[in-house]
N, C-alpha and C. Protein backbone atom coordinates (compact mmCIF):
# COMPACT_ATOMS: atom_id res chain seq x y z
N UNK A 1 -35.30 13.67 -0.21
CA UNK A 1 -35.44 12.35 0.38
C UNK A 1 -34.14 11.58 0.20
N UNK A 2 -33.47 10.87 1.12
CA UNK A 2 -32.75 9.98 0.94
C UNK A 2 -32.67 8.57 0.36
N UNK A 3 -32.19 8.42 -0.07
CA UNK A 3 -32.30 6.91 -0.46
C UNK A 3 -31.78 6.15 0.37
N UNK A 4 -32.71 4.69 0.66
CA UNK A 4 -32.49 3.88 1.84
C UNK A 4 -32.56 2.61 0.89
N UNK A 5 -31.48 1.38 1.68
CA UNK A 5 -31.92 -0.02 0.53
C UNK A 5 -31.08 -0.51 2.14
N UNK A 6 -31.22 -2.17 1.51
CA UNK A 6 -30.90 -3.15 3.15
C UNK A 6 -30.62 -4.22 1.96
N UNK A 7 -29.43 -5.03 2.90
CA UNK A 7 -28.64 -5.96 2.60
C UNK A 7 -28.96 -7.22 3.10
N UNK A 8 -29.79 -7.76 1.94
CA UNK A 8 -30.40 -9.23 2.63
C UNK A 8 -31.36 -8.68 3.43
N UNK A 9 -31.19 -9.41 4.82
CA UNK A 9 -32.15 -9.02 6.01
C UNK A 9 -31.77 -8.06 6.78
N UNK A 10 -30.48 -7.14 6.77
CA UNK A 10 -30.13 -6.26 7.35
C UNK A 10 -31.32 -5.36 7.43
N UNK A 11 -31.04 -4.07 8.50
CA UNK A 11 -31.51 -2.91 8.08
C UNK A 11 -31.32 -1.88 7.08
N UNK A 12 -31.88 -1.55 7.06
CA UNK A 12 -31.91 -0.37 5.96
C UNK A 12 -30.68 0.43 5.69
N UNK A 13 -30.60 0.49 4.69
CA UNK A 13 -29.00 1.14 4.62
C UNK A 13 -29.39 2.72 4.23
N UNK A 14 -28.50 3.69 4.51
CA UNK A 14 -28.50 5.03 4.30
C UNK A 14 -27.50 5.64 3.66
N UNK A 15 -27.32 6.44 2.27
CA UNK A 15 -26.06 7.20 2.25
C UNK A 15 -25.38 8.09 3.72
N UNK A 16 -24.01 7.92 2.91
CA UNK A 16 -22.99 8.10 4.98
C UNK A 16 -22.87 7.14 6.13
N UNK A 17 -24.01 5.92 5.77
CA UNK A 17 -23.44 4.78 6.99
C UNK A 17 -22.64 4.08 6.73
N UNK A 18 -21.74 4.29 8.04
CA UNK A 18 -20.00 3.42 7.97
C UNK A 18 -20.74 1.78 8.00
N UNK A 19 -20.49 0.80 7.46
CA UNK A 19 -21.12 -0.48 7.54
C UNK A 19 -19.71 -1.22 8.36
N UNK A 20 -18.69 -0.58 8.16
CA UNK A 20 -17.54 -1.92 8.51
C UNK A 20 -16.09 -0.55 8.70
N UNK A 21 -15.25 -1.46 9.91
CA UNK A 21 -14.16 -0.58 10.10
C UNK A 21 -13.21 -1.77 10.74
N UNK A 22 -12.00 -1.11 10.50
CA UNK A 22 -11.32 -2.28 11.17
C UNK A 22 -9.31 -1.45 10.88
N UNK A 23 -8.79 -2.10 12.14
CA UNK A 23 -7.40 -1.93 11.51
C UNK A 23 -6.71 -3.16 11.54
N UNK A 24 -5.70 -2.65 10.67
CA UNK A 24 -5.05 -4.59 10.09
C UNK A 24 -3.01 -4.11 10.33
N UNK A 25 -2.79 -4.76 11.20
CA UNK A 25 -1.16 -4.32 12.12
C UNK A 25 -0.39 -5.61 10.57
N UNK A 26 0.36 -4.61 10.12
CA UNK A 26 1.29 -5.94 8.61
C UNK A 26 2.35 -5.56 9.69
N UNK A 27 3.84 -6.74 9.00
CA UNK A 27 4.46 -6.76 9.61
C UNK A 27 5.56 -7.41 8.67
N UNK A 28 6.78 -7.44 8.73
CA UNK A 28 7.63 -7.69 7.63
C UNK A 28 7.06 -9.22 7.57
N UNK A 29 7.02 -9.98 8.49
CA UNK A 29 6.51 -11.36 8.03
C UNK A 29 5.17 -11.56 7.53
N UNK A 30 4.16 -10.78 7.70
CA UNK A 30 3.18 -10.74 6.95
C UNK A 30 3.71 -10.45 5.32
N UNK A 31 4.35 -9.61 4.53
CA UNK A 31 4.94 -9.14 3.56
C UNK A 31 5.50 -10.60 2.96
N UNK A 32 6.43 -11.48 3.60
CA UNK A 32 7.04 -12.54 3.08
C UNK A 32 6.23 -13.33 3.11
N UNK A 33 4.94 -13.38 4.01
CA UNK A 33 4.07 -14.58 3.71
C UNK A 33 3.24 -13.97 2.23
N UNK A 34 2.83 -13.14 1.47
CA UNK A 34 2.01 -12.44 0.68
C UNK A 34 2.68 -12.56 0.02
N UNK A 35 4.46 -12.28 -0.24
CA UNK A 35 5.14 -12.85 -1.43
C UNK A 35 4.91 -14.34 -1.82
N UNK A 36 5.35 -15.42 -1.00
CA UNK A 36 5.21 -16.76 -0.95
C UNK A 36 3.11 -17.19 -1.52
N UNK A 37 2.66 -16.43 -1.65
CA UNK A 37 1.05 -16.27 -1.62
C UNK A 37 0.98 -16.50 -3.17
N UNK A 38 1.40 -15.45 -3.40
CA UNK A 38 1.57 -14.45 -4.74
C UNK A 38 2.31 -14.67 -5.61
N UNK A 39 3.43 -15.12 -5.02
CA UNK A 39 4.85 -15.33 -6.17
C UNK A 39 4.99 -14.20 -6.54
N UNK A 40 4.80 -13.00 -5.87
CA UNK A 40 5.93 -11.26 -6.09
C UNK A 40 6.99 -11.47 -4.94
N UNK A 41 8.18 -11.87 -5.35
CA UNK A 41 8.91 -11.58 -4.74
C UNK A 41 10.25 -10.72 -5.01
N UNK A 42 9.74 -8.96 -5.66
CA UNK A 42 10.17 -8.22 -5.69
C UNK A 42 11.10 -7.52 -4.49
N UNK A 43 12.56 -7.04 -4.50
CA UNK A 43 12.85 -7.39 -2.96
C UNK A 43 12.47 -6.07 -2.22
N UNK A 44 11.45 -4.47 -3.10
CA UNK A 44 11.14 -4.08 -2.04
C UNK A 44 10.21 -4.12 -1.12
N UNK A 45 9.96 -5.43 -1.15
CA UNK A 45 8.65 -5.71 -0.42
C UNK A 45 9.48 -6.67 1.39
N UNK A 46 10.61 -6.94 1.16
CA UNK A 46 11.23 -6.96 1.98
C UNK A 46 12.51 -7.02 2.23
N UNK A 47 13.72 -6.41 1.43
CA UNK A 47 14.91 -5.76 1.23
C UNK A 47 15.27 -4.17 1.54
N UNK A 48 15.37 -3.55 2.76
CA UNK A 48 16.06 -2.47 3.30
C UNK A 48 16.38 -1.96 2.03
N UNK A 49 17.93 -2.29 2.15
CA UNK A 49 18.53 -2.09 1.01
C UNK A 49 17.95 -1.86 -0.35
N UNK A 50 17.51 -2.54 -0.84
CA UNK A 50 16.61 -2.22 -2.22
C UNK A 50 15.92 -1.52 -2.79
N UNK A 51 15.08 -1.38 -1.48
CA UNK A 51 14.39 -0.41 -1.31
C UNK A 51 15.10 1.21 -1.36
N UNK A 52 16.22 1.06 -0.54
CA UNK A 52 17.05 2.59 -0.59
C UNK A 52 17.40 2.58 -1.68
N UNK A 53 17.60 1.94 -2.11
CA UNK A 53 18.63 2.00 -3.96
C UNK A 53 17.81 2.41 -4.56
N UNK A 54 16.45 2.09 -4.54
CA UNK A 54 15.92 2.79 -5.63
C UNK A 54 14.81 4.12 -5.32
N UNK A 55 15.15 4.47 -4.22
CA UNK A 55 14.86 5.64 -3.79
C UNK A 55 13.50 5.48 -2.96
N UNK A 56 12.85 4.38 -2.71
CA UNK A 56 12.22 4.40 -2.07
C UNK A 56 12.32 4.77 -0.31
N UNK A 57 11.09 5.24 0.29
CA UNK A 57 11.06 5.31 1.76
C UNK A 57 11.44 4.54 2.67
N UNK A 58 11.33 2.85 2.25
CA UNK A 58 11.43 2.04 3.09
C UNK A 58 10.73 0.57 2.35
N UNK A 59 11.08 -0.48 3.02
CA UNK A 59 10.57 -1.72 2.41
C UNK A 59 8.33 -1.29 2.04
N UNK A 60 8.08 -1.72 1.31
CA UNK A 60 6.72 -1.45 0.94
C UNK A 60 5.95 -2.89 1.20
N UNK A 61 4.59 -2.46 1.60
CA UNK A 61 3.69 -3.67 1.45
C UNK A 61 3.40 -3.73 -0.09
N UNK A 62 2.87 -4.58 -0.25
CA UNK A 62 2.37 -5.31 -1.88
C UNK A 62 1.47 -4.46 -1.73
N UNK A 63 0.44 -3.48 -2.91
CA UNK A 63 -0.42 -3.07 -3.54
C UNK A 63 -1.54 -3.62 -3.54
N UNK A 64 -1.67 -5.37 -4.57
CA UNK A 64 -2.69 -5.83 -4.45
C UNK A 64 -3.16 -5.88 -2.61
N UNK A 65 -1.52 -6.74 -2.01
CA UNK A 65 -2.20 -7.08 -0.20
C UNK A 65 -2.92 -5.51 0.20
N UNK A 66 -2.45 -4.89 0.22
CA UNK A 66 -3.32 -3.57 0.70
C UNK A 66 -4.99 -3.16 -0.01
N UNK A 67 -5.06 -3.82 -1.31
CA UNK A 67 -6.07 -3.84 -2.16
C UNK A 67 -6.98 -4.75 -1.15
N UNK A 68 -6.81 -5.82 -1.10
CA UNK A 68 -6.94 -6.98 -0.52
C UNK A 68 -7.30 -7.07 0.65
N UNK A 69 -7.07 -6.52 1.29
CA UNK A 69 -6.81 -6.08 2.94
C UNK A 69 -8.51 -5.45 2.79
N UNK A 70 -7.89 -3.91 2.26
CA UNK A 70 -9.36 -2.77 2.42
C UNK A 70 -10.66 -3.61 2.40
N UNK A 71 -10.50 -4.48 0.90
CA UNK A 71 -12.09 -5.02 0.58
C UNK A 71 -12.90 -5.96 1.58
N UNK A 72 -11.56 -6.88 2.11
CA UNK A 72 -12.00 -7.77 3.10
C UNK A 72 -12.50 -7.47 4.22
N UNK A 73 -12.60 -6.18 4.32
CA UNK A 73 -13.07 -5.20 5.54
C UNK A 73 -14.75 -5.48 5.33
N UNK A 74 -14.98 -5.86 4.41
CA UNK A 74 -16.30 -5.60 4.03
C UNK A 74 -17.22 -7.09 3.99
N UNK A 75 -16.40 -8.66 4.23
CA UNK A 75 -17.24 -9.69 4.17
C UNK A 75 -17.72 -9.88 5.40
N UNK A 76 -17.53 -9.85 6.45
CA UNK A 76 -18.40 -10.02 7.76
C UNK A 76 -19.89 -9.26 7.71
N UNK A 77 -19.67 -8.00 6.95
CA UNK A 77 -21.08 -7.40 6.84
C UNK A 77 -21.97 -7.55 5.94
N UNK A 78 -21.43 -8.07 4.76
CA UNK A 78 -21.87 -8.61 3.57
C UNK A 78 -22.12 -9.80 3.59
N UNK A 79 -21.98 -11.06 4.78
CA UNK A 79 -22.42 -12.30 4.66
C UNK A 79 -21.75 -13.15 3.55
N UNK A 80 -21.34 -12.52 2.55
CA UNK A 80 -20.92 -13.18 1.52
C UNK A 80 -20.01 -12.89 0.60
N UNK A 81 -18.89 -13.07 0.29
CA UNK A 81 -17.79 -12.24 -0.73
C UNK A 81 -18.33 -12.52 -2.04
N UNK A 82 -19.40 -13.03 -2.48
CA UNK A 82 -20.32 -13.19 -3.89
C UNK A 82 -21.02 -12.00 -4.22
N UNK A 83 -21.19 -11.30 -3.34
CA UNK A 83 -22.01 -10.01 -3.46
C UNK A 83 -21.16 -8.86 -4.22
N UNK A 84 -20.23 -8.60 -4.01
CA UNK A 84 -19.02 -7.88 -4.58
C UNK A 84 -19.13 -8.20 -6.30
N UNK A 85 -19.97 -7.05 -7.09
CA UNK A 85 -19.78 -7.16 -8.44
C UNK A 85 -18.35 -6.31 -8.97
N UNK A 86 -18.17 -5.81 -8.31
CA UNK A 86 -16.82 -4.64 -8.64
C UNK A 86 -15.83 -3.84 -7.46
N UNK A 87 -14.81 -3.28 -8.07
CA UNK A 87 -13.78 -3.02 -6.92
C UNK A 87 -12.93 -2.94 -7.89
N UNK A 88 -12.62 -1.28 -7.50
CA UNK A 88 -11.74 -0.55 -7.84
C UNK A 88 -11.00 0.40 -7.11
N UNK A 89 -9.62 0.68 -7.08
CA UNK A 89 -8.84 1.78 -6.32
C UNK A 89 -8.02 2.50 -7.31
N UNK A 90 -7.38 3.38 -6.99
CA UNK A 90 -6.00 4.00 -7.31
C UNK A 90 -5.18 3.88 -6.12
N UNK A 91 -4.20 3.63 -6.11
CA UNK A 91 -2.83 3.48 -5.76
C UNK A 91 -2.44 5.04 -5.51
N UNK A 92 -2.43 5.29 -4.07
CA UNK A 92 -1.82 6.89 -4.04
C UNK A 92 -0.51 7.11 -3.37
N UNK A 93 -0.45 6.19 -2.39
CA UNK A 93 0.74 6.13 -1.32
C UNK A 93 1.14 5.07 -1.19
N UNK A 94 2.18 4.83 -0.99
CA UNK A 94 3.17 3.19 -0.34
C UNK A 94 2.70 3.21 1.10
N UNK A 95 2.63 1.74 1.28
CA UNK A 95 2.40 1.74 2.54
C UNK A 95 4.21 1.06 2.90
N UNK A 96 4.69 1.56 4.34
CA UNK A 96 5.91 1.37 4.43
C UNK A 96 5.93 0.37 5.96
N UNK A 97 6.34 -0.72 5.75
CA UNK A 97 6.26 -1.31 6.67
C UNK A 97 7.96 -1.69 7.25
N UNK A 98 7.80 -0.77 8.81
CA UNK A 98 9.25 -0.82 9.48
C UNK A 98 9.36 -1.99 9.93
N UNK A 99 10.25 -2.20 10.12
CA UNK A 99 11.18 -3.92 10.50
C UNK A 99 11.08 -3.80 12.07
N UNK A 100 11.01 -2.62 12.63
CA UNK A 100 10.57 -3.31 14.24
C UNK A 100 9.00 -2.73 14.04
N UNK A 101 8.11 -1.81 13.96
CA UNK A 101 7.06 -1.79 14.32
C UNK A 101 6.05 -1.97 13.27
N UNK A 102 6.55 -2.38 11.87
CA UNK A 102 5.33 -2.33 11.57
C UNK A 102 4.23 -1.36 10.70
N UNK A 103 3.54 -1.41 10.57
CA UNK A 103 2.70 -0.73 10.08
C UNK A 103 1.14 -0.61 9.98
N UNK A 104 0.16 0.08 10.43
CA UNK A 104 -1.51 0.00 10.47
C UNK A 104 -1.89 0.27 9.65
N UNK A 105 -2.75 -0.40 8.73
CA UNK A 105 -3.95 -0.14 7.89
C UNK A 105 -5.31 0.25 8.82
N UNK A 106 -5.68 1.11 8.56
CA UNK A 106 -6.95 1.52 9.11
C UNK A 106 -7.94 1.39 8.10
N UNK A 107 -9.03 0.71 7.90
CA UNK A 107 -10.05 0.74 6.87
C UNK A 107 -11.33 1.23 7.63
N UNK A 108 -11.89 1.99 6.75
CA UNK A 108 -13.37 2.14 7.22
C UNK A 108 -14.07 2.52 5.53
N UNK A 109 -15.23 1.68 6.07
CA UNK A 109 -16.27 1.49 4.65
C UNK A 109 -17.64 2.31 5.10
N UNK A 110 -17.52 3.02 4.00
CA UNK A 110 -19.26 4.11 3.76
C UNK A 110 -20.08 3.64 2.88
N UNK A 111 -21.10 4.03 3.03
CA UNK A 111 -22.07 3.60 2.19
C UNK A 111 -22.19 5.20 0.87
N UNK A 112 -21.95 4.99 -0.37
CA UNK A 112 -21.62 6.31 -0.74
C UNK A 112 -22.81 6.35 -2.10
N UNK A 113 -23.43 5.68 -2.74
CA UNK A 113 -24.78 5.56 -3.10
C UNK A 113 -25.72 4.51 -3.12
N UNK A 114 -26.66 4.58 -3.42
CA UNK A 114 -27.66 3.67 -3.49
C UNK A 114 -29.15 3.35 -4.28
N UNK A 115 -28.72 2.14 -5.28
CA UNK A 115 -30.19 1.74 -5.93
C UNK A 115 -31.06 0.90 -5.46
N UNK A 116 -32.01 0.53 -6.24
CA UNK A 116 -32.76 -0.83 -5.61
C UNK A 116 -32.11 -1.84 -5.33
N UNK A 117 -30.87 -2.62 -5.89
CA UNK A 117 -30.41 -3.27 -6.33
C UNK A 117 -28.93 -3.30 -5.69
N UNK A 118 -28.12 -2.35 -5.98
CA UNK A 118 -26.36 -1.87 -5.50
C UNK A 118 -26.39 -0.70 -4.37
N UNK A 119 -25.48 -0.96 -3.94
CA UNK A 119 -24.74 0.43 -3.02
C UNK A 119 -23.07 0.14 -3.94
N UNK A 120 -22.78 1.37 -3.29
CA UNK A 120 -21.10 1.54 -4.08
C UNK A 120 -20.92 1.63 -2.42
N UNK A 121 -20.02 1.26 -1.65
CA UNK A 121 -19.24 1.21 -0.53
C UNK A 121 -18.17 2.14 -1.07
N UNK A 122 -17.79 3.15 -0.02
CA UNK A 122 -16.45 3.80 -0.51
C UNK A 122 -15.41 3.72 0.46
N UNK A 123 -14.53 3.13 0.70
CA UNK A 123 -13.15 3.02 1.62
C UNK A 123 -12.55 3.71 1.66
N UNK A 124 -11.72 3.97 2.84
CA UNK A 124 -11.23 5.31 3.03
C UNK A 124 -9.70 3.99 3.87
N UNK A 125 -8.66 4.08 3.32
CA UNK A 125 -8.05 3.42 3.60
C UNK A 125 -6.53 4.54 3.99
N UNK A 126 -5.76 4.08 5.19
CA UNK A 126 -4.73 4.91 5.92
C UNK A 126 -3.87 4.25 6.79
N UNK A 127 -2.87 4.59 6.36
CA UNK A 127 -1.49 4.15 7.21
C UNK A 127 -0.66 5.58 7.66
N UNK A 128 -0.39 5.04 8.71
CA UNK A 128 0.23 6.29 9.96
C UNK A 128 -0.81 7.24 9.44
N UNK A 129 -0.56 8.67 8.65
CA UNK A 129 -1.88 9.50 8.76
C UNK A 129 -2.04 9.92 7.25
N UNK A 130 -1.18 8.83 6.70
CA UNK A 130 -1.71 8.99 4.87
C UNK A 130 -2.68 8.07 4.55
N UNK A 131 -3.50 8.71 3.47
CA UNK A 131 -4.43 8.23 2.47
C UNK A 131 -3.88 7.04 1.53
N UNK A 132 -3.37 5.81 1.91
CA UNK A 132 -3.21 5.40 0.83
C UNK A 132 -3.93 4.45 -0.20
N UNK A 133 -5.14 4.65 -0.76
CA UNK A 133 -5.97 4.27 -1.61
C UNK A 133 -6.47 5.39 -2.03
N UNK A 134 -6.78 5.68 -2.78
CA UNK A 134 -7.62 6.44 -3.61
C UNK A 134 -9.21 5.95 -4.03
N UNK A 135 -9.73 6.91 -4.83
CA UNK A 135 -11.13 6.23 -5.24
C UNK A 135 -11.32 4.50 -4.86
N UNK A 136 -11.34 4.14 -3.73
CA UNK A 136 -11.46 2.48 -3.70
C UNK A 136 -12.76 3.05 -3.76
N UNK A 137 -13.64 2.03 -3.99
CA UNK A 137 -15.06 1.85 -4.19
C UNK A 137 -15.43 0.28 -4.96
N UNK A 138 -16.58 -0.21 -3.81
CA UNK A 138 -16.61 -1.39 -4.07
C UNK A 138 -18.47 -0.93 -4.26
N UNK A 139 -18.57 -1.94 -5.83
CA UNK A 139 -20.10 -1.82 -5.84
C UNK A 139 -20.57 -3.45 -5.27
N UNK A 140 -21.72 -3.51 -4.28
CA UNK A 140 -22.39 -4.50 -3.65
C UNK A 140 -23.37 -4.92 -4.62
N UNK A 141 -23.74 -6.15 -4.35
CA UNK A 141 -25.55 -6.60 -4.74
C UNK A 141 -25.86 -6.71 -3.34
N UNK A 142 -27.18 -6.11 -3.48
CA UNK A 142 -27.72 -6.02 -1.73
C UNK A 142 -29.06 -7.48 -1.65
N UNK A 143 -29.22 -7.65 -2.76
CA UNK A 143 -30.52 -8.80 -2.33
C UNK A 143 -29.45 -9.89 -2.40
N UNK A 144 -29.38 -11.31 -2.20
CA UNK A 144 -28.82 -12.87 -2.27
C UNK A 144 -29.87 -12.97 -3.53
């Protein structure tokens, strides 16, 4: 038997249902607005140069913003960002955002278990055709 639970008044939720998907286009000015946010204004988050010096691929988005990004994938379906008891990732890949095009986050959220009470949402987060999040997993409260 599967286990089924529902979010608020939603329907019924199922292990394997995608609840939320979305892609998010960053852009070097997105990066300088998230520094100015944040107060990281480390310069490979938008320094070429800096970035090569220290051997990196290319200017990088911020970690947390990509953290940040994935989870928010998830309040339109959740009604509420209060529901979110936990949220966790690993850090697997840089996301590299080019100075003319850019860069896509692709998020999509699963439903990956379920009690009376929680689902764990699991994100599957990707830029160009890397994985870059790891174990994200966000545990829900499903009643208000």
């Amino acid at each position: 038997m599967t286990p089924t639970a529902s979010l608020g008044s939603g329907g019924a939720l199922k292990i394997g249902d995608v609840v939320a998907e979305r892609t998010v286009h960053l852009t070097r000015e997105s990066l300088v607005r998230y520094a100015g946010a944040s107060g990281d204004f480390n310069p490979i988050h938008y320094r070429d140069d800096v970035a090569s010096a220290v051997g990196l691929p290319g200017v990088l988005a911020h970690g947390m913003l990509t953290m940040g990004l994935a989870v928010e994938t998830l309040v339109s379906w959740m009604g509420d960002s209060g529901r979110i008891l936990d949220y966790g990732v690993r850090f697997t890949r840089p996301v590299v955002v080019d100075a003319e095009s850019g860069a896509d986050l692709v998020v999509s959220a699963k439903v990956g278990a379920l009690d009376d009470a929680v689902a764990r949402i699991d994100l599957t987060v990707i830029s160009g055709e890397t994985t870059v999040l790891g174990k994200a997993q966000v545990r829900v409260r499903l009643q208000g």
